[in-house]
PDB file of N, CA and C in Angstrom:
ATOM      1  N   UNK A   1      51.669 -40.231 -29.254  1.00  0.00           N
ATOM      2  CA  UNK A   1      51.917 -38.789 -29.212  1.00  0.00           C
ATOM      3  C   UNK A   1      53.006 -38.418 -28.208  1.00  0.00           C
ATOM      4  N   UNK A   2      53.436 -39.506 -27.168  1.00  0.00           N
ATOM      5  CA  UNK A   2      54.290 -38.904 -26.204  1.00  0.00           C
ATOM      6  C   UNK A   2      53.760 -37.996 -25.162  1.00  0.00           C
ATOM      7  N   UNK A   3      54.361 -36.856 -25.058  1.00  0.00           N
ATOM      8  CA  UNK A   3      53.726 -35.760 -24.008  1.00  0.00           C
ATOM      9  C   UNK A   3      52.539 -35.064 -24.348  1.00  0.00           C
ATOM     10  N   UNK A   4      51.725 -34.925 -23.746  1.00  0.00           N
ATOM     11  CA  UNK A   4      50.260 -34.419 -23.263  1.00  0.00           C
ATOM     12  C   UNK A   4      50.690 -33.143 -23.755  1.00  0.00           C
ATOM     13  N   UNK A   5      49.754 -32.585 -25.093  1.00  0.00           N
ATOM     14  CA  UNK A   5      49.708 -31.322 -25.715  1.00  0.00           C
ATOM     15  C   UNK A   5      48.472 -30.682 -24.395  1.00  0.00           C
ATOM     16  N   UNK A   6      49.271 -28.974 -24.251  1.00  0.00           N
ATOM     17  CA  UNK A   6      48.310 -28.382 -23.869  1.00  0.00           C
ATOM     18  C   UNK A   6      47.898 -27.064 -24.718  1.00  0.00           C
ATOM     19  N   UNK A   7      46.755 -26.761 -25.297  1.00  0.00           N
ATOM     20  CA  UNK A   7      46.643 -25.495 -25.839  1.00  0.00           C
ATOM     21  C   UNK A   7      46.000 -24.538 -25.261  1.00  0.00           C
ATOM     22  N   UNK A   8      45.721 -23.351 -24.794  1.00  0.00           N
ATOM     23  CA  UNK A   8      44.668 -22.623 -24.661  1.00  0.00           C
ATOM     24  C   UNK A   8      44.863 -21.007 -25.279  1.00  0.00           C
ATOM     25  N   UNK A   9      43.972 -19.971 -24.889  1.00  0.00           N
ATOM     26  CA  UNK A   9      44.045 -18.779 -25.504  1.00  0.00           C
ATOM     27  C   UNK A   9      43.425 -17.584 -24.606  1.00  0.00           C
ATOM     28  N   UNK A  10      44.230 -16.812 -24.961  1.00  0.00           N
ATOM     29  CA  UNK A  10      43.584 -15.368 -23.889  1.00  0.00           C
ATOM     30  C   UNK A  10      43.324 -14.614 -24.587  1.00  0.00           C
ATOM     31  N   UNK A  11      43.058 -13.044 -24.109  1.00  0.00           N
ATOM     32  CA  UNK A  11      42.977 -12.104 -25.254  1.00  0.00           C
ATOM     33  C   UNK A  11      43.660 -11.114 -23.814  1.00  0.00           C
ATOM     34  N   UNK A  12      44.576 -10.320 -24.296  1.00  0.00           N
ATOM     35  CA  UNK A  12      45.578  -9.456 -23.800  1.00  0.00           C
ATOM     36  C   UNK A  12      44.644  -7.580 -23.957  1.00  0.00           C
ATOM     37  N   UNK A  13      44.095  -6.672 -22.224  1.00  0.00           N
ATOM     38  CA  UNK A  13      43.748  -5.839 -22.833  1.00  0.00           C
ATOM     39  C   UNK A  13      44.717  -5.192 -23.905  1.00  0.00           C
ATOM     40  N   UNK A  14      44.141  -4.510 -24.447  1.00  0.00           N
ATOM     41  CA  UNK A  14      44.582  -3.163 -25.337  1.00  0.00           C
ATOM     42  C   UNK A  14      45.323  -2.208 -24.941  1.00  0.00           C
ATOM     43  N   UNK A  15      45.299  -2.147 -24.137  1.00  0.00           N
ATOM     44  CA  UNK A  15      46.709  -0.845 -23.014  1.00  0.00           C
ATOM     45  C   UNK A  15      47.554  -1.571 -22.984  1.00  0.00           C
ATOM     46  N   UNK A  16      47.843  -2.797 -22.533  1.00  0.00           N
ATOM     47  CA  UNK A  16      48.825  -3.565 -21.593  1.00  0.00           C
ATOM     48  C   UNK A  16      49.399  -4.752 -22.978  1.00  0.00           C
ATOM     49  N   UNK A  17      49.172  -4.579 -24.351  1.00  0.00           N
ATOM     50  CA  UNK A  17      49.326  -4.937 -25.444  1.00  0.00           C
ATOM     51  C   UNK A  17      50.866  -5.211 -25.419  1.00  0.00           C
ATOM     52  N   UNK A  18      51.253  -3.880 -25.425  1.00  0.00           N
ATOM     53  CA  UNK A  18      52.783  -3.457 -25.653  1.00  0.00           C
ATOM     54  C   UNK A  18      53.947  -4.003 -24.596  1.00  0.00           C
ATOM     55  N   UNK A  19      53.612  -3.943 -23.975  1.00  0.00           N
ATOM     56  CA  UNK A  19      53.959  -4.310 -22.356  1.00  0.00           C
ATOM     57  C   UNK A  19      54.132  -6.266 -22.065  1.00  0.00           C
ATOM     58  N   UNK A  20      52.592  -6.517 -22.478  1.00  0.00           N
ATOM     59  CA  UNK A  20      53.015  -8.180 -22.523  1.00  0.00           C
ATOM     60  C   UNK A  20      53.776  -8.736 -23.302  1.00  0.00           C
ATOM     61  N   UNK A  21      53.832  -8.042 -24.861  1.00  0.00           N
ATOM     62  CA  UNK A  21      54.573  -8.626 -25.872  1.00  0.00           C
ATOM     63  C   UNK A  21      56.213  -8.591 -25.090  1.00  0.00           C
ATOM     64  N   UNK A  22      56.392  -7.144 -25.166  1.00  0.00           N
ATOM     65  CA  UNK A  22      57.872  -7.113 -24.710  1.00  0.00           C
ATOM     66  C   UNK A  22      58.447  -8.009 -23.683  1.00  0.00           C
ATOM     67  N   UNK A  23      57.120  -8.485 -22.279  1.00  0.00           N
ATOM     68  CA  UNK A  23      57.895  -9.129 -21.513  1.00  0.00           C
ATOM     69  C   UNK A  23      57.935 -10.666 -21.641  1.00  0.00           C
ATOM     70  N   UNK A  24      57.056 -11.099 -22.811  1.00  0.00           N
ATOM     71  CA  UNK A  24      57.589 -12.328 -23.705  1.00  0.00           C
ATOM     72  C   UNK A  24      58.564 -12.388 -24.499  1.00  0.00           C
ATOM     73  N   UNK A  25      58.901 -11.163 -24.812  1.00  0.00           N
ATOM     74  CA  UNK A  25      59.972 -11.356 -25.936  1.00  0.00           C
ATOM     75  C   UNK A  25      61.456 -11.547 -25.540  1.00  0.00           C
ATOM     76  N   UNK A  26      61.417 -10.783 -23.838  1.00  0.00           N
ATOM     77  CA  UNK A  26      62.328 -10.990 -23.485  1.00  0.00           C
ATOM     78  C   UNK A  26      61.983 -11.392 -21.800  1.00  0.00           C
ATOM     79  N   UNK A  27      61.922 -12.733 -21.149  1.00  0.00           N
ATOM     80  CA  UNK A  27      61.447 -13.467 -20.526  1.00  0.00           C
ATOM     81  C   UNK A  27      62.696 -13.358 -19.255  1.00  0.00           C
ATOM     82  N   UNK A  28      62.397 -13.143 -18.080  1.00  0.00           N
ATOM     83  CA  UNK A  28      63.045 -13.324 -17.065  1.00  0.00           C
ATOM     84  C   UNK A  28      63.617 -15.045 -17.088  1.00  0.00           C
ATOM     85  N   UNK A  29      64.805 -14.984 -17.224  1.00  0.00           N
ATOM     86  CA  UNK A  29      65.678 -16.366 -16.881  1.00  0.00           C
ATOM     87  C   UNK A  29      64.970 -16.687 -15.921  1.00  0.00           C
ATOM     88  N   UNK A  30      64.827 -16.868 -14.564  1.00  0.00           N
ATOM     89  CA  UNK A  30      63.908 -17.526 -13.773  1.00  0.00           C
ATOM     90  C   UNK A  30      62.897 -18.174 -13.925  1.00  0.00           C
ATOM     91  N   UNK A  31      62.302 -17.440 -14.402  1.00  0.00           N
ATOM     92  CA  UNK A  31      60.713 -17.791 -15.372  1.00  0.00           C
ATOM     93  C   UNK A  31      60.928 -19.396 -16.292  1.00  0.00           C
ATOM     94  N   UNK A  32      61.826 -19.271 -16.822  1.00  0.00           N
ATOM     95  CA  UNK A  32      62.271 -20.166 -18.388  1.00  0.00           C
ATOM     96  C   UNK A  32      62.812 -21.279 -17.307  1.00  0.00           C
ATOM     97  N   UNK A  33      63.601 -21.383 -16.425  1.00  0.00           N
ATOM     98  CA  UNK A  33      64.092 -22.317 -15.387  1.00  0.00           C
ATOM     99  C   UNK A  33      62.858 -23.115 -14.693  1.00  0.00           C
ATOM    100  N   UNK A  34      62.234 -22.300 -13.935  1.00  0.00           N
ATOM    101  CA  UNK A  34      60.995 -23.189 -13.491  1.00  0.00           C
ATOM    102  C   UNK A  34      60.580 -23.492 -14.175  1.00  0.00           C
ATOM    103  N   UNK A  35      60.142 -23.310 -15.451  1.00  0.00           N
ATOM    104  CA  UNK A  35      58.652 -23.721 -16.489  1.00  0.00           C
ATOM    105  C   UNK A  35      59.524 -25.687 -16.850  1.00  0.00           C
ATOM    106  N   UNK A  36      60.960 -24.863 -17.133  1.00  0.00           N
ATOM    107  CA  UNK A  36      61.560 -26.377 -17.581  1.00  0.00           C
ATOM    108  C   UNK A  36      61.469 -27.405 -16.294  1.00  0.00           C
ATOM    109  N   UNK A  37      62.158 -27.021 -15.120  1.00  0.00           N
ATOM    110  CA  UNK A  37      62.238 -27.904 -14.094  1.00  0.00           C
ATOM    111  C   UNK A  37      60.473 -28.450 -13.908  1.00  0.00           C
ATOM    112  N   UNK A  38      59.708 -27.199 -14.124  1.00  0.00           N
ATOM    113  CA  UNK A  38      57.955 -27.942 -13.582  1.00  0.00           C
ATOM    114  C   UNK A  38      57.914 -29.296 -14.683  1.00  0.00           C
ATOM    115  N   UNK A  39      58.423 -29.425 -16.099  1.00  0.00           N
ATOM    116  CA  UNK A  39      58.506 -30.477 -16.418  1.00  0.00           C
ATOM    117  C   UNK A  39      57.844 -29.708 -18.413  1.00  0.00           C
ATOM    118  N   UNK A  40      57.865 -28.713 -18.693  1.00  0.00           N
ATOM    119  CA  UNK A  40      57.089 -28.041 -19.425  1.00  0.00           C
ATOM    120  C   UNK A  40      58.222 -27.867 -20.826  1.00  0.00           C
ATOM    121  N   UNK A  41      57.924 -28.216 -21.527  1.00  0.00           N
ATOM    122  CA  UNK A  41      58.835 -28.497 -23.297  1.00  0.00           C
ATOM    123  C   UNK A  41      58.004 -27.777 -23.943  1.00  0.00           C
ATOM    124  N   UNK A  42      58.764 -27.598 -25.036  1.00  0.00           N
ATOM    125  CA  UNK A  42      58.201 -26.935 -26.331  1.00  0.00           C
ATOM    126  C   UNK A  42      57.080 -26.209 -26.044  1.00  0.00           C
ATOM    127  N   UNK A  43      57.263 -25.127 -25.718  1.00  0.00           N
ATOM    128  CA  UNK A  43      56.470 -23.868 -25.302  1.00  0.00           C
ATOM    129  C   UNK A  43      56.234 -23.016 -26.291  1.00  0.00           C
ATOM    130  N   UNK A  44      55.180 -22.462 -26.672  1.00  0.00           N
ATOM    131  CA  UNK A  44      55.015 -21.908 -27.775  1.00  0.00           C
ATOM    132  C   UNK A  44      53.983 -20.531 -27.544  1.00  0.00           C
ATOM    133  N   UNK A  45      54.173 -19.329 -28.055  1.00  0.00           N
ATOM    134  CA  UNK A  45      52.909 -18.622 -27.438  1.00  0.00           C
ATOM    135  C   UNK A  45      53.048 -17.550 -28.951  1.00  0.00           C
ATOM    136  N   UNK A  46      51.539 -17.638 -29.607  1.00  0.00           N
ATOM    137  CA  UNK A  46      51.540 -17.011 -30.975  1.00  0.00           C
ATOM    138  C   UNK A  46      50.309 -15.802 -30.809  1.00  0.00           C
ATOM    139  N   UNK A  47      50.619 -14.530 -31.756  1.00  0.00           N
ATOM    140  CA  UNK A  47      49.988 -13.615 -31.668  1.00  0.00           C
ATOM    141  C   UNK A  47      49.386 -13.637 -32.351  1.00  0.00           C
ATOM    142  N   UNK A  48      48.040 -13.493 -32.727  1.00  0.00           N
ATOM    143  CA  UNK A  48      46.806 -12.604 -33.484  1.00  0.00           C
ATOM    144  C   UNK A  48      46.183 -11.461 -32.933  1.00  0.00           C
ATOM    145  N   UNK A  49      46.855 -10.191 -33.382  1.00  0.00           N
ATOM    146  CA  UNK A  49      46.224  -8.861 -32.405  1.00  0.00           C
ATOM    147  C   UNK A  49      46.331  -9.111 -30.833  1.00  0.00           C
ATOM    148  N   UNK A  50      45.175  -8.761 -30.177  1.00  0.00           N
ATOM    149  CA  UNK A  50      45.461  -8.938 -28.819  1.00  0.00           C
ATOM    150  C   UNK A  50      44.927 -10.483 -28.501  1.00  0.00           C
ATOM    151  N   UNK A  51      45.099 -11.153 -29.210  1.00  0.00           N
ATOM    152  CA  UNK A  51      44.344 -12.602 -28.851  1.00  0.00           C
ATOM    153  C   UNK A  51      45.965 -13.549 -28.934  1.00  0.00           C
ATOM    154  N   UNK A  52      46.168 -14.433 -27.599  1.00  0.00           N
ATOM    155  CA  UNK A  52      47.453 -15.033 -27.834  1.00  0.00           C
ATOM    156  C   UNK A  52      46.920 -16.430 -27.662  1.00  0.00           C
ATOM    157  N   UNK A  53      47.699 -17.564 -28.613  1.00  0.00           N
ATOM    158  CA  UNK A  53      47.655 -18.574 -28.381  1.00  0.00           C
ATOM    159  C   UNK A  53      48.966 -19.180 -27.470  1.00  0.00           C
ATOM    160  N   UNK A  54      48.792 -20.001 -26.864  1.00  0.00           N
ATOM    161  CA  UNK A  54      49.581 -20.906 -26.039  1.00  0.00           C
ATOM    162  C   UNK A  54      49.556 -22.597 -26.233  1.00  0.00           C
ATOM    163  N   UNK A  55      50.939 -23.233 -26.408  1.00  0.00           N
ATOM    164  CA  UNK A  55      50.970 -24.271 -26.759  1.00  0.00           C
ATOM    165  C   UNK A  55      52.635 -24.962 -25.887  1.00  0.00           C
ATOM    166  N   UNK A  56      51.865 -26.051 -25.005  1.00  0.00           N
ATOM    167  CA  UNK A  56      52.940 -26.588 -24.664  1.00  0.00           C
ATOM    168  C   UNK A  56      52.849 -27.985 -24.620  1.00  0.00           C
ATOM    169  N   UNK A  57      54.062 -28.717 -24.285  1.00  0.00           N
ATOM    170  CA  UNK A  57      53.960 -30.645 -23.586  1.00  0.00           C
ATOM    171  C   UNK A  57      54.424 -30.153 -22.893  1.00  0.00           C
ATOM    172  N   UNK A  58      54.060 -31.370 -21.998  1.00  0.00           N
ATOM    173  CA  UNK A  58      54.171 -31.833 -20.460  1.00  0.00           C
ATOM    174  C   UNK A  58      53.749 -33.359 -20.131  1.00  0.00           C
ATOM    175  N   UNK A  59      54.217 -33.839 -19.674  1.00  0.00           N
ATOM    176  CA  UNK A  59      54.120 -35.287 -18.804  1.00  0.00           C
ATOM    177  C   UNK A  59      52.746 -35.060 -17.595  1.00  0.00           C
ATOM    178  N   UNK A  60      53.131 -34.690 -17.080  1.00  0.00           N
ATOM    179  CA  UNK A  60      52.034 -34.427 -16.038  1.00  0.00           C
ATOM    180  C   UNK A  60      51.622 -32.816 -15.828  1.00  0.00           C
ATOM    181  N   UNK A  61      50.511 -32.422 -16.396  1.00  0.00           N
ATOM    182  CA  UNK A  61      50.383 -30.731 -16.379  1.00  0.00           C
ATOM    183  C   UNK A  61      49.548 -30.578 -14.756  1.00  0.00           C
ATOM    184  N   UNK A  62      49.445 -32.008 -13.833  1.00  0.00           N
ATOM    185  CA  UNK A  62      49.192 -31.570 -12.925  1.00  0.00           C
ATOM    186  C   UNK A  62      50.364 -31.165 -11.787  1.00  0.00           C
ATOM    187  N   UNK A  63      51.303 -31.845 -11.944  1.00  0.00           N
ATOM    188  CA  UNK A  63      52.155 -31.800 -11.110  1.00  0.00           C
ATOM    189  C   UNK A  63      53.119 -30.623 -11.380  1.00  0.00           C
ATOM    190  N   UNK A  64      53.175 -30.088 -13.072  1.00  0.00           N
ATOM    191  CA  UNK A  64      53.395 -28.585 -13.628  1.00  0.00           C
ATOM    192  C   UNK A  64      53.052 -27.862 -12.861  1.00  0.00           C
ATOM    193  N   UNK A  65      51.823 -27.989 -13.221  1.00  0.00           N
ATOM    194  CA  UNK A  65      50.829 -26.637 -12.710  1.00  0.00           C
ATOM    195  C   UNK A  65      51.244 -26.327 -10.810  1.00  0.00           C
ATOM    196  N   UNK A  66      51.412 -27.529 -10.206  1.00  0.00           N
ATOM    197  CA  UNK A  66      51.423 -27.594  -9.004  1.00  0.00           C
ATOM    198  C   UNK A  66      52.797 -26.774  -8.579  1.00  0.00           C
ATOM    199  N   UNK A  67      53.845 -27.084  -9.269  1.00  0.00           N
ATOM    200  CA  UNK A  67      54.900 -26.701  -8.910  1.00  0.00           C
ATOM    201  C   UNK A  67      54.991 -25.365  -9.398  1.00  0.00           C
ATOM    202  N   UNK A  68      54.353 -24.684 -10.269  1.00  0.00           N
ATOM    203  CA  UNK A  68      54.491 -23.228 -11.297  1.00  0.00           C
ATOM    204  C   UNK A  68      53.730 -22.685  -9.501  1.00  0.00           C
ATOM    205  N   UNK A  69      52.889 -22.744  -9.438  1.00  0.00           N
ATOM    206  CA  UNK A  69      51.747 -22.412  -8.176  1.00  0.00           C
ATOM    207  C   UNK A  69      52.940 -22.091  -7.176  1.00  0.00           C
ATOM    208  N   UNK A  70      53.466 -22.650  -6.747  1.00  0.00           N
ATOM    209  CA  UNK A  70      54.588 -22.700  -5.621  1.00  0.00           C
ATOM    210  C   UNK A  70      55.636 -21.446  -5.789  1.00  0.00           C
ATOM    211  N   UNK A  71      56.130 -21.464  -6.823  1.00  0.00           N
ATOM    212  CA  UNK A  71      57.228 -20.752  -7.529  1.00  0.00           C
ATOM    213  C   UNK A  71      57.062 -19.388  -7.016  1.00  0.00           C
ATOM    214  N   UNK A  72      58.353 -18.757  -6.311  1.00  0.00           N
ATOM    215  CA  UNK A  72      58.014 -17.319  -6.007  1.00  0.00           C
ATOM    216  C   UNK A  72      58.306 -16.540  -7.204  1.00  0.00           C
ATOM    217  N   UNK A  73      58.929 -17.090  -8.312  1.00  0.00           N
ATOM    218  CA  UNK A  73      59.525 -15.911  -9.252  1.00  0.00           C
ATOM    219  C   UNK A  73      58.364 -16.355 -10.090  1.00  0.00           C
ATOM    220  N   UNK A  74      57.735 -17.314 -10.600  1.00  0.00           N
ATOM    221  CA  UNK A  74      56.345 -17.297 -11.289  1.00  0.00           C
ATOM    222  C   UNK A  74      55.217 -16.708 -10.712  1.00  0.00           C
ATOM    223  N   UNK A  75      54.984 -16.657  -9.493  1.00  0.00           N
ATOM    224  CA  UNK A  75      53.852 -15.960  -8.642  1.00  0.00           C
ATOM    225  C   UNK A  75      53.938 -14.082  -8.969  1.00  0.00           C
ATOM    226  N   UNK A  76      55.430 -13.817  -8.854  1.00  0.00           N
ATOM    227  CA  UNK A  76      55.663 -12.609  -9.315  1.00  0.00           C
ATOM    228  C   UNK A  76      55.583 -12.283 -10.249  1.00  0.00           C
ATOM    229  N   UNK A  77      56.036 -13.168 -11.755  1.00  0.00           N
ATOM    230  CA  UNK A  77      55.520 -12.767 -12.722  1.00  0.00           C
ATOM    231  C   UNK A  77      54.115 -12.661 -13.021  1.00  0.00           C
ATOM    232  N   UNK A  78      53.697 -13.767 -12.470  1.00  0.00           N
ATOM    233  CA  UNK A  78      52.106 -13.857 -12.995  1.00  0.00           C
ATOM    234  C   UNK A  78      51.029 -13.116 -12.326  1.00  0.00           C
ATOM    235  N   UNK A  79      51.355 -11.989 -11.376  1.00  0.00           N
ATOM    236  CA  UNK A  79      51.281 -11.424 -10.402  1.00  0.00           C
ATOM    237  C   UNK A  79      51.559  -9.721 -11.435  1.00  0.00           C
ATOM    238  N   UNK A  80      51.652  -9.881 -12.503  1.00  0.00           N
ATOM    239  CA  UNK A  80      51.961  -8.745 -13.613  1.00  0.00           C
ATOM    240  C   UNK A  80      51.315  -8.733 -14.400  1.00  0.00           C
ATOM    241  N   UNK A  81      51.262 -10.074 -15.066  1.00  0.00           N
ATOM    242  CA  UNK A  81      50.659 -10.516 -16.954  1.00  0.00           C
ATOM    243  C   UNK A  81      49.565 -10.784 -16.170  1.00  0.00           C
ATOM    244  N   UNK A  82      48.629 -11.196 -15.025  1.00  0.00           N
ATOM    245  CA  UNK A  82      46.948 -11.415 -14.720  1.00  0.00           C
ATOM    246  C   UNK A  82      46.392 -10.187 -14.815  1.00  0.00           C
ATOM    247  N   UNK A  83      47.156  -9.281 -14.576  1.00  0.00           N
ATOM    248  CA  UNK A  83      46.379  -8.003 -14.561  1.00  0.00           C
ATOM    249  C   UNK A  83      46.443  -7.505 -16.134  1.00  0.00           C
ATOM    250  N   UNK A  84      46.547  -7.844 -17.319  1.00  0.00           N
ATOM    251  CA  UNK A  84      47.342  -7.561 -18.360  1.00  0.00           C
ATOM    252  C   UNK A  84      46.339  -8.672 -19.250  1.00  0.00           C
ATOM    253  N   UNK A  85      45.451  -9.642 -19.207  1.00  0.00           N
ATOM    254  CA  UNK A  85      44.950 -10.620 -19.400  1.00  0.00           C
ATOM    255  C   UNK A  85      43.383 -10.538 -19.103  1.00  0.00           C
ATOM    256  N   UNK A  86      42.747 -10.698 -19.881  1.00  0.00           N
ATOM    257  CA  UNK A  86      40.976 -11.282 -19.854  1.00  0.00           C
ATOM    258  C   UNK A  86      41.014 -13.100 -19.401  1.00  0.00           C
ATOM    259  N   UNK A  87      41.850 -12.798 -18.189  1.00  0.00           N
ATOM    260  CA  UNK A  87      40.863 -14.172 -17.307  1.00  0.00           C
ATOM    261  C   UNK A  87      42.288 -14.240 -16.141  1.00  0.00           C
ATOM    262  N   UNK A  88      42.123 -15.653 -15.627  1.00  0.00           N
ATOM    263  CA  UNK A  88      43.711 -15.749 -15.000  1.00  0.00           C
ATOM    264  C   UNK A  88      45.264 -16.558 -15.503  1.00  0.00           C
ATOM    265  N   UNK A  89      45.739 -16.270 -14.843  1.00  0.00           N
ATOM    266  CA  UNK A  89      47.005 -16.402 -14.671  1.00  0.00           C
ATOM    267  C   UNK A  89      47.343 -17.364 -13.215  1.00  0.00           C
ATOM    268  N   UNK A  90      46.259 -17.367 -12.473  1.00  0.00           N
ATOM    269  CA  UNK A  90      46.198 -17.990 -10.959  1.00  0.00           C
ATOM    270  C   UNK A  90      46.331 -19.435 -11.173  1.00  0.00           C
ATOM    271  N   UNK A  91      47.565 -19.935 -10.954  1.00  0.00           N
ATOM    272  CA  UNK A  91      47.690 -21.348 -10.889  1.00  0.00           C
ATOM    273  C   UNK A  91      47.122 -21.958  -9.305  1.00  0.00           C
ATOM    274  N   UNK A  92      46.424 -20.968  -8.649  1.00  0.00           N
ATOM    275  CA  UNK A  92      46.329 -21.366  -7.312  1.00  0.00           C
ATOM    276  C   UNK A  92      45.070 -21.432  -7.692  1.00  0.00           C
ATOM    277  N   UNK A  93      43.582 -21.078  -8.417  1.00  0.00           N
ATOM    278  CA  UNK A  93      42.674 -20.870  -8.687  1.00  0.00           C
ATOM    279  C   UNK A  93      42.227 -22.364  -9.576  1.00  0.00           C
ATOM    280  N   UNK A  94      41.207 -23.144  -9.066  1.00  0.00           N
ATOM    281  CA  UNK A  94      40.396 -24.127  -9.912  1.00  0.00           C
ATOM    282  C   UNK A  94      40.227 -24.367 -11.232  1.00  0.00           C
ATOM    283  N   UNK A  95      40.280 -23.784 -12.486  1.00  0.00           N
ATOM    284  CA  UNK A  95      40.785 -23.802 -13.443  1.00  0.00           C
ATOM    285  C   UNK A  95      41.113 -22.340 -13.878  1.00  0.00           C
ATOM    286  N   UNK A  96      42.650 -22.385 -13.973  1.00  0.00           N
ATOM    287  CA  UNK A  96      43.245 -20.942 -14.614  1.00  0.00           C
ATOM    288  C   UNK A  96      43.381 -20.678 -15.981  1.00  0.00           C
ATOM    289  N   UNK A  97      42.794 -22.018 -16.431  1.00  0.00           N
ATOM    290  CA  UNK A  97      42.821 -21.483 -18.114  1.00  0.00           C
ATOM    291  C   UNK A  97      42.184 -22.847 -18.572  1.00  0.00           C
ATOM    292  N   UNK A  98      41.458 -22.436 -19.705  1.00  0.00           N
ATOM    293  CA  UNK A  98      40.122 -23.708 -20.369  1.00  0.00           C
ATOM    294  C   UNK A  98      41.259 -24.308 -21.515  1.00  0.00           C
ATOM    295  N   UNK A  99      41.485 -25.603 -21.349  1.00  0.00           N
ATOM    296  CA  UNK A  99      42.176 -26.371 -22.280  1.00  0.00           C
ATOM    297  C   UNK A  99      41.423 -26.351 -24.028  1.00  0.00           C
ATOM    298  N   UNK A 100      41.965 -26.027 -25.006  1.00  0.00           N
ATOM    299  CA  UNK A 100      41.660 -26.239 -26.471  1.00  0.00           C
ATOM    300  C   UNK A 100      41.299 -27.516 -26.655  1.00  0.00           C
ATOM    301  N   UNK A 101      40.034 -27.885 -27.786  1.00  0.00           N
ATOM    302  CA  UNK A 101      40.603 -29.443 -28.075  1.00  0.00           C
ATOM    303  C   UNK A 101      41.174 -29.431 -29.033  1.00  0.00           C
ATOM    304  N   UNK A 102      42.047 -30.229 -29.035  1.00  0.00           N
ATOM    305  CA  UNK A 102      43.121 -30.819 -30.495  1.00  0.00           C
ATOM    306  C   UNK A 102      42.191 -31.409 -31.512  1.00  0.00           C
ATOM    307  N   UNK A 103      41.544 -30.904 -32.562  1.00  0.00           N
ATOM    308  CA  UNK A 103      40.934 -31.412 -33.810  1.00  0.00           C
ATOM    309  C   UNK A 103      42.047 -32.522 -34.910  1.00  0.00           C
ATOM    310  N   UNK A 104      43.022 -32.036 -34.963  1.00  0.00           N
ATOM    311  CA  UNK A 104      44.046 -32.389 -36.052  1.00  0.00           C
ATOM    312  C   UNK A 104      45.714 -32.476 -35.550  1.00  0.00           C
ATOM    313  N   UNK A 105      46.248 -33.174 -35.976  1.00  0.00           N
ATOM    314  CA  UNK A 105      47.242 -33.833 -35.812  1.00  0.00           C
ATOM    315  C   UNK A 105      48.338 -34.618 -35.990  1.00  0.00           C
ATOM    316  N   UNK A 106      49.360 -34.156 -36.959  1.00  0.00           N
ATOM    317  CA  UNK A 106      50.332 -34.341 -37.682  1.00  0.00           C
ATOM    318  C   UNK A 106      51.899 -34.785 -36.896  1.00  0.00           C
ATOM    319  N   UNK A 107      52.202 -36.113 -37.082  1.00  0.00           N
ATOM    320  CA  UNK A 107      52.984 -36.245 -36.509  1.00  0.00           C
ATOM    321  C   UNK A 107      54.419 -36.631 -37.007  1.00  0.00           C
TER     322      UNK A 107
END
């Protein structure tokens, strides 16, 4: 398989709907720089209503995660979209998001 698939899923409140989409749609350059340098490919994030899926590789999602944590322009973003989100965004927090399992797999 190569790089370590990560999936997980949030659900986005209902006020703050409009607001998250837009600031995915159009993503602070900073943001897109660290995610690559933390080591993070093929990024993917899909809508169903307010429920978003997330899908990325990574080599090491610990040493990702470690370096996203650090990041002042990710701390700031994520410091926006946690409040905007049913759970966290806290890469500083013990688990900030429950990994999917991969059932199926087409390569």
């Amino acid at each position: 398989m190569g790089s370590n698939k990560l999936a997980w899923t949030w659900r986005v409140k209902e006020e703050s709907l409009e607001e998250y989409v837009q600031m995915h749609l159009n993503p602070w350059p900073e943001i897109l720089q660290e995610h690559s340098k933390a080591g993070i490919t093929n990024y993917s994030i899909f809508q169903n209503g307010n429920q978003f899926f997330y899908c990325f590789e990574c080599n090491d999602t610990e040493a990702a995660f470690a370096y996203i944590a650090q990041s002042e322009a990710c701390n700031r973003w994520n410091a926006i979209t946690s409040k905007m989100v049913e759970g966290s965004f806290d890469f500083n927090e013990e688990t900030p998001m429950v990994p999917l399992r991969e059932v199926f797999y087409l390569e």
